[in-house]
PDB file of N, CA and C in Angstrom:
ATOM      1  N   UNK A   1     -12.927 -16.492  33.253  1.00  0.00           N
ATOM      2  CA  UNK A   1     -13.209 -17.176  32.003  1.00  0.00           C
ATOM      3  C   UNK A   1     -14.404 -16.502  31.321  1.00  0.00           C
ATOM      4  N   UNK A   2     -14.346 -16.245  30.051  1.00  0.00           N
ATOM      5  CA  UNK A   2     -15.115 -15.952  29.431  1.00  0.00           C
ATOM      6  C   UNK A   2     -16.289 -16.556  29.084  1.00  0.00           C
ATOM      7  N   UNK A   3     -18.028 -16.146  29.192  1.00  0.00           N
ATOM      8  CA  UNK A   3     -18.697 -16.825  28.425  1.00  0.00           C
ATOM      9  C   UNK A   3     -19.136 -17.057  27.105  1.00  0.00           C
ATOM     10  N   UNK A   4     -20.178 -17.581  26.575  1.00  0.00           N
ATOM     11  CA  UNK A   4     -19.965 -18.149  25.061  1.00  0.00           C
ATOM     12  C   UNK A   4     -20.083 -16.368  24.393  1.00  0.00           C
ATOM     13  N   UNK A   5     -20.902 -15.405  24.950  1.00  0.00           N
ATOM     14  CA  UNK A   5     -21.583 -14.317  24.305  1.00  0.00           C
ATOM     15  C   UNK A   5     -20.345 -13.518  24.529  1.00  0.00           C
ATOM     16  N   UNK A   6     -19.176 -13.452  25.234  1.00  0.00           N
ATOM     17  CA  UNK A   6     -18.376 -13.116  25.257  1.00  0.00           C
ATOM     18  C   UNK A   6     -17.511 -12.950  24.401  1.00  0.00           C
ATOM     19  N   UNK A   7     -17.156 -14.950  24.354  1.00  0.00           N
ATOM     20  CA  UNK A   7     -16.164 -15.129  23.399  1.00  0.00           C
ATOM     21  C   UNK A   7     -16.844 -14.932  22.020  1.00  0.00           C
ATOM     22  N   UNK A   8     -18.118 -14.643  21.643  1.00  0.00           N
ATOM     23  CA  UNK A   8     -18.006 -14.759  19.891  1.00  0.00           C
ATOM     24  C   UNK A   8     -17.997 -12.673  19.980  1.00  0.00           C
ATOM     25  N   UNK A   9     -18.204 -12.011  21.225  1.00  0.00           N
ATOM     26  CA  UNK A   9     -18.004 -10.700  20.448  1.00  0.00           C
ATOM     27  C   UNK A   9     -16.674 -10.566  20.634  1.00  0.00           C
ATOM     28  N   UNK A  10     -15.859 -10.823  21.456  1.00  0.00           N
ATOM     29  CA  UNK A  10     -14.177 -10.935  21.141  1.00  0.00           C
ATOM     30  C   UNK A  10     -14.105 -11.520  20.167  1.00  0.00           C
ATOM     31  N   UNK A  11     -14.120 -12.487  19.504  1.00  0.00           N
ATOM     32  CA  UNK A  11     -13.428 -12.965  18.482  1.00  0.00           C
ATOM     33  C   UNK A  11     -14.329 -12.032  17.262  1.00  0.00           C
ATOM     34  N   UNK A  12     -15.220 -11.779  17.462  1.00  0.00           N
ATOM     35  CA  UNK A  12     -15.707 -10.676  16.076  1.00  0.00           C
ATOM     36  C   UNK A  12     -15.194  -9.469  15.825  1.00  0.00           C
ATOM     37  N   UNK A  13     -14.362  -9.198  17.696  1.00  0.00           N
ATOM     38  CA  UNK A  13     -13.195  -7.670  17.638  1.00  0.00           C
ATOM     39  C   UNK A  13     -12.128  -8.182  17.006  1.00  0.00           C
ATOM     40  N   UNK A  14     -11.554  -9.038  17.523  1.00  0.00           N
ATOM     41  CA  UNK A  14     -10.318 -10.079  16.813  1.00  0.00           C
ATOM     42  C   UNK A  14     -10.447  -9.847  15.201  1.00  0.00           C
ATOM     43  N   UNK A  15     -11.375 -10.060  14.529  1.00  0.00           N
ATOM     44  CA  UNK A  15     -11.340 -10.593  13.586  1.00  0.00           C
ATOM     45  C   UNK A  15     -11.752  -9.061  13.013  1.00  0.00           C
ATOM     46  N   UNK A  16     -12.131  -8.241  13.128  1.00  0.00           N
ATOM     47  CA  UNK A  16     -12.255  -6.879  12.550  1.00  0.00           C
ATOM     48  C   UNK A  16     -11.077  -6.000  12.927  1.00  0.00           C
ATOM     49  N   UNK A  17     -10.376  -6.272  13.544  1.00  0.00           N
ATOM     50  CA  UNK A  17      -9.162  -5.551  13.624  1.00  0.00           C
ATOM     51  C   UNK A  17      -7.879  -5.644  12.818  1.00  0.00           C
ATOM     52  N   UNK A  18      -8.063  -7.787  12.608  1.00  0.00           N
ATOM     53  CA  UNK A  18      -7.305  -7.729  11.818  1.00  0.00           C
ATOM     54  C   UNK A  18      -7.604  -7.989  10.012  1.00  0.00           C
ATOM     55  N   UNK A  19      -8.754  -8.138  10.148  1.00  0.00           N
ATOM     56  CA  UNK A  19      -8.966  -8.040   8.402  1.00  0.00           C
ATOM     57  C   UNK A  19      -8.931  -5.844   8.254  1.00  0.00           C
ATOM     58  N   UNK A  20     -10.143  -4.959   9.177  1.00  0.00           N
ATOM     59  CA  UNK A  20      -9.803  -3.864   8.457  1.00  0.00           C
ATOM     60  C   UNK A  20      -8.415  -3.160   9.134  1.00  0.00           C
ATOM     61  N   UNK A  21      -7.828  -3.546  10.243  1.00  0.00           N
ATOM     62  CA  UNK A  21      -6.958  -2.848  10.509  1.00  0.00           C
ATOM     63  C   UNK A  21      -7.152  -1.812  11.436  1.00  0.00           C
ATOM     64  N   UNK A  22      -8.884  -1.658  12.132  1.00  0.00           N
ATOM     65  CA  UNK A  22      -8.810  -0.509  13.148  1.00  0.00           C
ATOM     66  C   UNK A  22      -8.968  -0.990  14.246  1.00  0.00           C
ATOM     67  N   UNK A  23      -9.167  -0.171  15.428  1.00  0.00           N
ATOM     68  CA  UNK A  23      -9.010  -0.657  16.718  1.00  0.00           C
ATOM     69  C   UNK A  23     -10.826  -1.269  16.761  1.00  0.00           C
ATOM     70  N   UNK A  24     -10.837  -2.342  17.698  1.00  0.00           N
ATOM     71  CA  UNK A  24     -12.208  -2.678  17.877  1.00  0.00           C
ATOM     72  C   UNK A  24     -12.885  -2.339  18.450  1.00  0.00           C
ATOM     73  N   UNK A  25     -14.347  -1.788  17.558  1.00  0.00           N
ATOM     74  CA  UNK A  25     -15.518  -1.756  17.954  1.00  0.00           C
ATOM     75  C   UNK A  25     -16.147  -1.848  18.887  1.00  0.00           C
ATOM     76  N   UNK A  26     -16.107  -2.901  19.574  1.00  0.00           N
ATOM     77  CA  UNK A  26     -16.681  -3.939  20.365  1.00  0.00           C
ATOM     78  C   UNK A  26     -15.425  -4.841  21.800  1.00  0.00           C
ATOM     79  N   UNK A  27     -16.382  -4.636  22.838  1.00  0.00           N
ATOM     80  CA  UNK A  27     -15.093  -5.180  23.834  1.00  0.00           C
ATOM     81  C   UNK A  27     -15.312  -6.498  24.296  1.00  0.00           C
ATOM     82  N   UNK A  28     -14.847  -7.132  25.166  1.00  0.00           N
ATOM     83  CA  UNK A  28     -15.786  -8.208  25.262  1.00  0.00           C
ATOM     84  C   UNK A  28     -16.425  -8.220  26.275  1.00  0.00           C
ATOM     85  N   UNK A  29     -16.406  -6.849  27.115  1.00  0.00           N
ATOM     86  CA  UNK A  29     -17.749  -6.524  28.477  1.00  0.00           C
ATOM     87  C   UNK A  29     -19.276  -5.945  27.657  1.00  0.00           C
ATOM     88  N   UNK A  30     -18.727  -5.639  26.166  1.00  0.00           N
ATOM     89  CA  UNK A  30     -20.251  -4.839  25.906  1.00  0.00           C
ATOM     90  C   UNK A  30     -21.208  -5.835  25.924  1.00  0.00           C
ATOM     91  N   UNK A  31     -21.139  -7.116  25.427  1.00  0.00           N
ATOM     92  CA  UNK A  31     -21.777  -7.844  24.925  1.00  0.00           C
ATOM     93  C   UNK A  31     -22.296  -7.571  24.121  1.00  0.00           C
ATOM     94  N   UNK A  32     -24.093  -8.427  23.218  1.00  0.00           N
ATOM     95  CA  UNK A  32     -24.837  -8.515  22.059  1.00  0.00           C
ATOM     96  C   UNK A  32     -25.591  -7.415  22.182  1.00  0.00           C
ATOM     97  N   UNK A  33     -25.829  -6.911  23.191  1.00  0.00           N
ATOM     98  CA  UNK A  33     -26.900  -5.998  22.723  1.00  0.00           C
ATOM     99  C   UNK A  33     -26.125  -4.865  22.361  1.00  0.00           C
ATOM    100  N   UNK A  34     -24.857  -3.886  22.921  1.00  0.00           N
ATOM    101  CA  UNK A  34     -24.934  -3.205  22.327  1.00  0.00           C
ATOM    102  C   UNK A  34     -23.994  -3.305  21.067  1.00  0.00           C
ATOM    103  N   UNK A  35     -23.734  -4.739  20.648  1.00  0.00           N
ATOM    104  CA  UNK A  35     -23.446  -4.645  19.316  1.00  0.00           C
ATOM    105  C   UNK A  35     -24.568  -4.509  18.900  1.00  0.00           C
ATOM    106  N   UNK A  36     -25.454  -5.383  19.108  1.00  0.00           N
ATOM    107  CA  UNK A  36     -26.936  -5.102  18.044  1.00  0.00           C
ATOM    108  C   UNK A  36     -27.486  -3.019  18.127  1.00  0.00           C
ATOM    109  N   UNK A  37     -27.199  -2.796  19.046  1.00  0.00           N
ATOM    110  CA  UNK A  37     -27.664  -1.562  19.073  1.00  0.00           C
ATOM    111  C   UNK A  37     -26.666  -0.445  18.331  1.00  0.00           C
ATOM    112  N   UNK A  38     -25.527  -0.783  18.146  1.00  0.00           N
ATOM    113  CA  UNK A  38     -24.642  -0.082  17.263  1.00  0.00           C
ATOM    114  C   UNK A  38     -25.301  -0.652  16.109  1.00  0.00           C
ATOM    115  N   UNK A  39     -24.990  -1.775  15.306  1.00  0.00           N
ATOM    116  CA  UNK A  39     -25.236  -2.388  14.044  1.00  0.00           C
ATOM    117  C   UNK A  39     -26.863  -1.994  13.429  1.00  0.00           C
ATOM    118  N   UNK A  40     -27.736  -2.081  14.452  1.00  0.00           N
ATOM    119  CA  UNK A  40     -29.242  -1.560  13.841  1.00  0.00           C
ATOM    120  C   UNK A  40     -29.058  -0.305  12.726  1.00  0.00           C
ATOM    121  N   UNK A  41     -28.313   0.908  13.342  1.00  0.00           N
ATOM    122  CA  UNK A  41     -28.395   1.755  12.166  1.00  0.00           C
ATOM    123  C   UNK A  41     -27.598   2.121  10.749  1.00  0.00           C
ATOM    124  N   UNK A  42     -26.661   0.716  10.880  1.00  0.00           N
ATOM    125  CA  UNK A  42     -25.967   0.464   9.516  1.00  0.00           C
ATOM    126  C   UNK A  42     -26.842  -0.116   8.735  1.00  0.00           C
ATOM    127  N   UNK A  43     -27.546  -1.170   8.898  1.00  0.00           N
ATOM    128  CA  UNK A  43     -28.126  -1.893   8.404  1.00  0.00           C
ATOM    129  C   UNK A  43     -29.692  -2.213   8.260  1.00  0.00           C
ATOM    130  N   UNK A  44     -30.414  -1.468   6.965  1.00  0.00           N
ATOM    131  CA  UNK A  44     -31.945  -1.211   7.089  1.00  0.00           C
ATOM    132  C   UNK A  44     -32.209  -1.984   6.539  1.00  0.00           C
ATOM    133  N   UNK A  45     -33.361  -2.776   6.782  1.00  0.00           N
ATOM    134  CA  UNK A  45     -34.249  -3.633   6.071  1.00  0.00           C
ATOM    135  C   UNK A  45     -34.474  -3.720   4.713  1.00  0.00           C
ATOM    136  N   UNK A  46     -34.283  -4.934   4.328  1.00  0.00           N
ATOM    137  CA  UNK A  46     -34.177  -5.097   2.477  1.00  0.00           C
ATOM    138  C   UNK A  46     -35.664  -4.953   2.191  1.00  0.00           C
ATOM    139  N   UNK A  47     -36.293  -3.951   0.630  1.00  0.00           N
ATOM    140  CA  UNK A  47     -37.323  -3.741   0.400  1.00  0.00           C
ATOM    141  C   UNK A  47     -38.148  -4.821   0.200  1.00  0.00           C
ATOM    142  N   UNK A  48     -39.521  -4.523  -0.261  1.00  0.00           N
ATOM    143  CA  UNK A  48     -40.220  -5.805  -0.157  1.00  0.00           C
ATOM    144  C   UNK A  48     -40.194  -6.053  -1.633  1.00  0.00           C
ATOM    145  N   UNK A  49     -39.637  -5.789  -2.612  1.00  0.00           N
ATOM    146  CA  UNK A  49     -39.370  -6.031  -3.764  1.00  0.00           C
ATOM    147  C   UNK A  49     -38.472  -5.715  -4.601  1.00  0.00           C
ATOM    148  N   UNK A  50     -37.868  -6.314  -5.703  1.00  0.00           N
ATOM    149  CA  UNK A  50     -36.735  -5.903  -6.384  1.00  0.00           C
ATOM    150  C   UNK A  50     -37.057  -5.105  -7.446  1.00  0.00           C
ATOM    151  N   UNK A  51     -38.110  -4.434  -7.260  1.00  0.00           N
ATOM    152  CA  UNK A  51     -38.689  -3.786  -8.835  1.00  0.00           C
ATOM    153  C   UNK A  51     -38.335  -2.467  -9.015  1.00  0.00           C
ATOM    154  N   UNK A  52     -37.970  -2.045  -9.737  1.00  0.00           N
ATOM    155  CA  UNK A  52     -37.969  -0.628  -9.963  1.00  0.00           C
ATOM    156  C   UNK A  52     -38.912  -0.103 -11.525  1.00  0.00           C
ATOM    157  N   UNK A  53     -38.673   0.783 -11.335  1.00  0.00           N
ATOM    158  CA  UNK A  53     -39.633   1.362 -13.038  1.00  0.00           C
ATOM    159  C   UNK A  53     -39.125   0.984 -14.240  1.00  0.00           C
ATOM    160  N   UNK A  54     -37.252   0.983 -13.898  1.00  0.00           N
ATOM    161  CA  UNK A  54     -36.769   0.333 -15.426  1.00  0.00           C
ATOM    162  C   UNK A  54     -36.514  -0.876 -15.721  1.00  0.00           C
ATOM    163  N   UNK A  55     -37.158  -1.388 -14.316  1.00  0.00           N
ATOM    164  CA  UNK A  55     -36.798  -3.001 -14.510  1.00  0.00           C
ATOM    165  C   UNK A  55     -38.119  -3.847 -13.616  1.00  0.00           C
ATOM    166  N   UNK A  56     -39.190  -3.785 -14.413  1.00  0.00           N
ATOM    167  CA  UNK A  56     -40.131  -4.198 -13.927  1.00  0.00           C
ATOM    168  C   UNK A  56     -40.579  -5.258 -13.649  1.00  0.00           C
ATOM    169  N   UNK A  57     -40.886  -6.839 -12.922  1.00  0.00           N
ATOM    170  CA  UNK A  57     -41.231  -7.321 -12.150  1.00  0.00           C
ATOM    171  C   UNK A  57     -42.560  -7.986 -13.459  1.00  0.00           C
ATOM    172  N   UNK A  58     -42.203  -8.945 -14.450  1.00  0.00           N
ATOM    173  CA  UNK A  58     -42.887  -9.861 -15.102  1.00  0.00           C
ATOM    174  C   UNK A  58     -42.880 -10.907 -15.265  1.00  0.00           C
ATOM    175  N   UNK A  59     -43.780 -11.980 -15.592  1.00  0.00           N
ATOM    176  CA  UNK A  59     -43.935 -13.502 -15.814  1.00  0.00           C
ATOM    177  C   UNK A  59     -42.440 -14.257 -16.468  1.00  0.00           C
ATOM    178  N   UNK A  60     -41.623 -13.598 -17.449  1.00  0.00           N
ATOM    179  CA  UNK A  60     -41.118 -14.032 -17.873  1.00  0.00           C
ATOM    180  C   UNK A  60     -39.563 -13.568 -17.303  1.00  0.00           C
ATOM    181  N   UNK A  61     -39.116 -12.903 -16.287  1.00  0.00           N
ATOM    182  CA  UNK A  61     -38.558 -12.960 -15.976  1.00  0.00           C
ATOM    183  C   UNK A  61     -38.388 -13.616 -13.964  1.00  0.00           C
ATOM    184  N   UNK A  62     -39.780 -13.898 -13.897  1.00  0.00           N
ATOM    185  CA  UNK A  62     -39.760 -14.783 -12.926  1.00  0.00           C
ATOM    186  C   UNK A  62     -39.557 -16.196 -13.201  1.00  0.00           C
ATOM    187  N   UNK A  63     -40.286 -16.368 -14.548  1.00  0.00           N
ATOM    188  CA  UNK A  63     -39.773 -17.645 -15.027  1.00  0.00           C
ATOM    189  C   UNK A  63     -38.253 -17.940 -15.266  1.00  0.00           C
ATOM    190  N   UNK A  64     -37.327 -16.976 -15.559  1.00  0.00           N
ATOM    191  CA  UNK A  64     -35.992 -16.904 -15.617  1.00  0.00           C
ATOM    192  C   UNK A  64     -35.522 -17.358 -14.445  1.00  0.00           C
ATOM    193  N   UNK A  65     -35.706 -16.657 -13.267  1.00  0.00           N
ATOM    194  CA  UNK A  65     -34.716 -16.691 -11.999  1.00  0.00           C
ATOM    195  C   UNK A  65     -35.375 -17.852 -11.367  1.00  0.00           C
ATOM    196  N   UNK A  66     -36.411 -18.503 -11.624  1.00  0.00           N
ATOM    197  CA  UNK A  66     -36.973 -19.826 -10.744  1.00  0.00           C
ATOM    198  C   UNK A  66     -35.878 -20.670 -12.013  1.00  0.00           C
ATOM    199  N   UNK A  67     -36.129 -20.719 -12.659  1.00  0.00           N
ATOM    200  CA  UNK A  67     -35.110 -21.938 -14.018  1.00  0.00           C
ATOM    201  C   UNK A  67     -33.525 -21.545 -13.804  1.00  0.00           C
ATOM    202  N   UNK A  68     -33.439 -20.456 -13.479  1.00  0.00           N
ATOM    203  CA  UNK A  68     -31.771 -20.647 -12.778  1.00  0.00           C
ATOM    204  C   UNK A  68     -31.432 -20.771 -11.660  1.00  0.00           C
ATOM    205  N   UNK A  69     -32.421 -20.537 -10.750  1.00  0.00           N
ATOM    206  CA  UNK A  69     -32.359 -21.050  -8.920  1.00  0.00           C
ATOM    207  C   UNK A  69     -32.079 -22.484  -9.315  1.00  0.00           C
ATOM    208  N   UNK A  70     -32.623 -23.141  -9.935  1.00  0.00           N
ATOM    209  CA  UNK A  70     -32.617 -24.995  -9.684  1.00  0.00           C
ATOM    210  C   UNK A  70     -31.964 -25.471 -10.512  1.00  0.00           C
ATOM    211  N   UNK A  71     -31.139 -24.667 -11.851  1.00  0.00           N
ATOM    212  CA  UNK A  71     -30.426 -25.011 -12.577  1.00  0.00           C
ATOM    213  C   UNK A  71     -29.098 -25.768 -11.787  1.00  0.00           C
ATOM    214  N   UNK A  72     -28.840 -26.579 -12.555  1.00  0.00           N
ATOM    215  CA  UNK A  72     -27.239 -27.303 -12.127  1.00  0.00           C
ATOM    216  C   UNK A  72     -26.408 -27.368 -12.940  1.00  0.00           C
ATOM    217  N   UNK A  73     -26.634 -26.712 -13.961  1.00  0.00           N
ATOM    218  CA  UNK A  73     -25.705 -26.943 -14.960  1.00  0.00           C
ATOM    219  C   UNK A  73     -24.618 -25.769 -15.097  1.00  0.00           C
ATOM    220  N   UNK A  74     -25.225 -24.917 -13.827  1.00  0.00           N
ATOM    221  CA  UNK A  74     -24.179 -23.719 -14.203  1.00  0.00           C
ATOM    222  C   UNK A  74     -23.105 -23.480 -12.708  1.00  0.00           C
ATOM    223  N   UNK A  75     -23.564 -24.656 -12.087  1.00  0.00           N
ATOM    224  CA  UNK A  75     -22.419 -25.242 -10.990  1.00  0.00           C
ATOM    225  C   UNK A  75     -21.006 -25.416 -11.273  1.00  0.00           C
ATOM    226  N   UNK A  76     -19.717 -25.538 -10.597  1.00  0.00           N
ATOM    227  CA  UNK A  76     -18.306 -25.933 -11.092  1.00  0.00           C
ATOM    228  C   UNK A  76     -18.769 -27.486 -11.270  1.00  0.00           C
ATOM    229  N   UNK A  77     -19.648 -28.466 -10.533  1.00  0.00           N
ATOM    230  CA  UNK A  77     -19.605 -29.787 -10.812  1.00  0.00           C
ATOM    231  C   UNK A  77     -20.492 -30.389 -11.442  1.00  0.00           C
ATOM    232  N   UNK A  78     -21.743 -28.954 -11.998  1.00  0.00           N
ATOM    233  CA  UNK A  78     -22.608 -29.452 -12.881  1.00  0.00           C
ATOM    234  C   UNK A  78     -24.061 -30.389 -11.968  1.00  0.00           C
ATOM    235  N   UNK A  79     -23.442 -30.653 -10.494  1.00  0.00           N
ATOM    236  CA  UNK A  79     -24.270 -31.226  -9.753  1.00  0.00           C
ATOM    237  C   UNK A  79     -25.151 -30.373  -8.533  1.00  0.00           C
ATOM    238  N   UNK A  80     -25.106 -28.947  -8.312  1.00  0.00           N
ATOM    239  CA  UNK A  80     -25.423 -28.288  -7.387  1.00  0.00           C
ATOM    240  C   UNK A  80     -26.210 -27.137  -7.888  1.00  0.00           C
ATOM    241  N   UNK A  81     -27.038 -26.878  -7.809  1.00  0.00           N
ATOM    242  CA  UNK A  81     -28.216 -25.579  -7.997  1.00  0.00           C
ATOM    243  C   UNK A  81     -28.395 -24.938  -6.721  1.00  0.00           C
ATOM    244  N   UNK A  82     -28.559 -23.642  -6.685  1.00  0.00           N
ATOM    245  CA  UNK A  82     -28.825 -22.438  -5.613  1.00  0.00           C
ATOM    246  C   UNK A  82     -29.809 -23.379  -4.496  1.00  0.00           C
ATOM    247  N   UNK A  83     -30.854 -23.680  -5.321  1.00  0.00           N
ATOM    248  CA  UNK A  83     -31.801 -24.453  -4.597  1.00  0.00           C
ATOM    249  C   UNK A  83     -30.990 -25.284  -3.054  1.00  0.00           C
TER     250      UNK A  83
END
């Protein structure tokens, strides 16, 4: 019988085989680490800011994205904000 760390990297081979269609990745003897140790070098750390030079990082467009984080009006039910 399989344990829990088992069954979620089988079912994460399961489930990548059949959404892309290749053989899996992952067995269910490798376990987490060396998925984590494959996956580390796909995936690098998000920067510490969204700024770039042509799109610079001001009062009034922080004021934008805080007034549409908590907005609800742009929900399907008019009742739910990101927040």
């Amino acid at each position: 019988m399989l344990n829990r760390s088992e069954l979620k990297t089988a079912a994460f081979a399961a489930v990548t085989v059949s959404v892309f269609g290749v053989s899996a990745l992952v067995s269910a003897e490798d376990g987490e680490t060396g998925l984590l140790a494959r996956a580390q070098p796909m995936f690098k750390p998000l920067p510490e800011t969204a700024e770039t030079a042509d799109r610079p990082v001001t009062a009034a467009r922080l004021e934008l994205g805080l007034a549409l984080f908590f907005e609800t009006r742009v929900s399907s039910d008019g009742k739910q904000s990101c927040a």
